[in-house]
Protein backbone atom coordinates (compact mmCIF):
# COMPACT_ATOMS: atom_id res chain seq x y z
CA UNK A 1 16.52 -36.39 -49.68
CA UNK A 2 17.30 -33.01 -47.32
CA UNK A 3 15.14 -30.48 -49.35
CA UNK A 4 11.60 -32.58 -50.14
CA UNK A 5 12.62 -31.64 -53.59
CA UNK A 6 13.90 -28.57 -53.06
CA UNK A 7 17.33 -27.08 -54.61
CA UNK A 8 18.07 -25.72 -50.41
CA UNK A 9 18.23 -27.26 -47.61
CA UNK A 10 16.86 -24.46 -45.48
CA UNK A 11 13.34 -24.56 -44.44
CA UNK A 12 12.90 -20.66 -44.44
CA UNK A 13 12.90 -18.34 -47.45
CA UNK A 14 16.34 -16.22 -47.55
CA UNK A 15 15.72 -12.85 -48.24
CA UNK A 16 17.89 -10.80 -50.73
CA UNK A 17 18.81 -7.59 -49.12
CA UNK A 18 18.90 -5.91 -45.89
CA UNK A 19 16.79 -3.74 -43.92
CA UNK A 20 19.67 -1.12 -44.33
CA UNK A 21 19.65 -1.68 -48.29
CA UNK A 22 15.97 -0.88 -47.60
CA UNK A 23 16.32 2.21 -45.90
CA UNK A 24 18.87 3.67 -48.61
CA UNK A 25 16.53 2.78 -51.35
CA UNK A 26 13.80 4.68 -49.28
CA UNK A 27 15.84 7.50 -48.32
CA UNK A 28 16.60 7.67 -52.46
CA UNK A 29 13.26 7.93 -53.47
CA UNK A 30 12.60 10.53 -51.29
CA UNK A 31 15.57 12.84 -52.66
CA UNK A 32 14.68 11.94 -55.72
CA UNK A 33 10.55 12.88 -55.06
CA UNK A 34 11.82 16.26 -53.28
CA UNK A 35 14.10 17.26 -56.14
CA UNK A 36 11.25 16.24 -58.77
CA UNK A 37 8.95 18.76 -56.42
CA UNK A 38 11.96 21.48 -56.80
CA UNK A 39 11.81 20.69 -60.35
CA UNK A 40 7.79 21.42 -60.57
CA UNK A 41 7.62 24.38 -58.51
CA UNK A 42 10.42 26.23 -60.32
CA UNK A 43 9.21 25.63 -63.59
CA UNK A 44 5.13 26.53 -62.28
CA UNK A 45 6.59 29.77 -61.08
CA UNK A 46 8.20 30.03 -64.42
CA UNK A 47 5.07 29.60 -65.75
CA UNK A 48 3.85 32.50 -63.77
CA UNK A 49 6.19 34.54 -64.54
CA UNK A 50 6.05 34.62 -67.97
CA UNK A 51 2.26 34.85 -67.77
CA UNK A 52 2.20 38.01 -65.32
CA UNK A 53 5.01 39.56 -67.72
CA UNK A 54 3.02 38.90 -70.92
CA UNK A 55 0.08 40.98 -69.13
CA UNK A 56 1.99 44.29 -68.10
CA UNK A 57 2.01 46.99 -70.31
CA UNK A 58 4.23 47.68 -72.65
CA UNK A 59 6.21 50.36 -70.91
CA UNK A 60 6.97 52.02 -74.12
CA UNK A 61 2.91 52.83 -74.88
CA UNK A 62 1.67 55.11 -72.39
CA UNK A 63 -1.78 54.99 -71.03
CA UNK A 64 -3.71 56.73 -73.69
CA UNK A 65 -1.96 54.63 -76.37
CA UNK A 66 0.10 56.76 -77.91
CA UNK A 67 3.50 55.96 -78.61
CA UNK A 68 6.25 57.46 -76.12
CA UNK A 69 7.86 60.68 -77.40
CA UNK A 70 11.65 59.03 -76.38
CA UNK A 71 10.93 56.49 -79.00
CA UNK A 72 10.55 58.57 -82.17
């Protein structure tokens, strides 16, 4: 028997994959991590924005809350 019952005859475990399949799996994650950040701090300073435009004034009420004459 070559194996002692195993289906190989090698005595060392064969890897699947490279160290170079490794790296482009790593360098992967990271584009995909940086364009997930992207994604998160576009849409936070969407957020923002919308939030900083819903507290501005309307600019067609003027400060003593009467309507602006232009509108009538």
């Amino acid at each position: 028997m070559l194996g002692g019952g195993r289906l190989s005859s090698r005595g060392f475990p064969v890897y699947r994959g490279t160290m170079a399949d490794k790296d482009e799996r790593k360098a992967r994650l990271a584009e995909q991590l940086r364009a997930n950040l992207r994604r998160r701090k576009a849409q936070a300073r969407a957020m923002r924005d919308d939030a900083g435009a819903a507290d501005m004034p309307d600019p067609a009420i003027s400060a003593d809350d009467a309507p602006s004459p232009d509108l009538k």
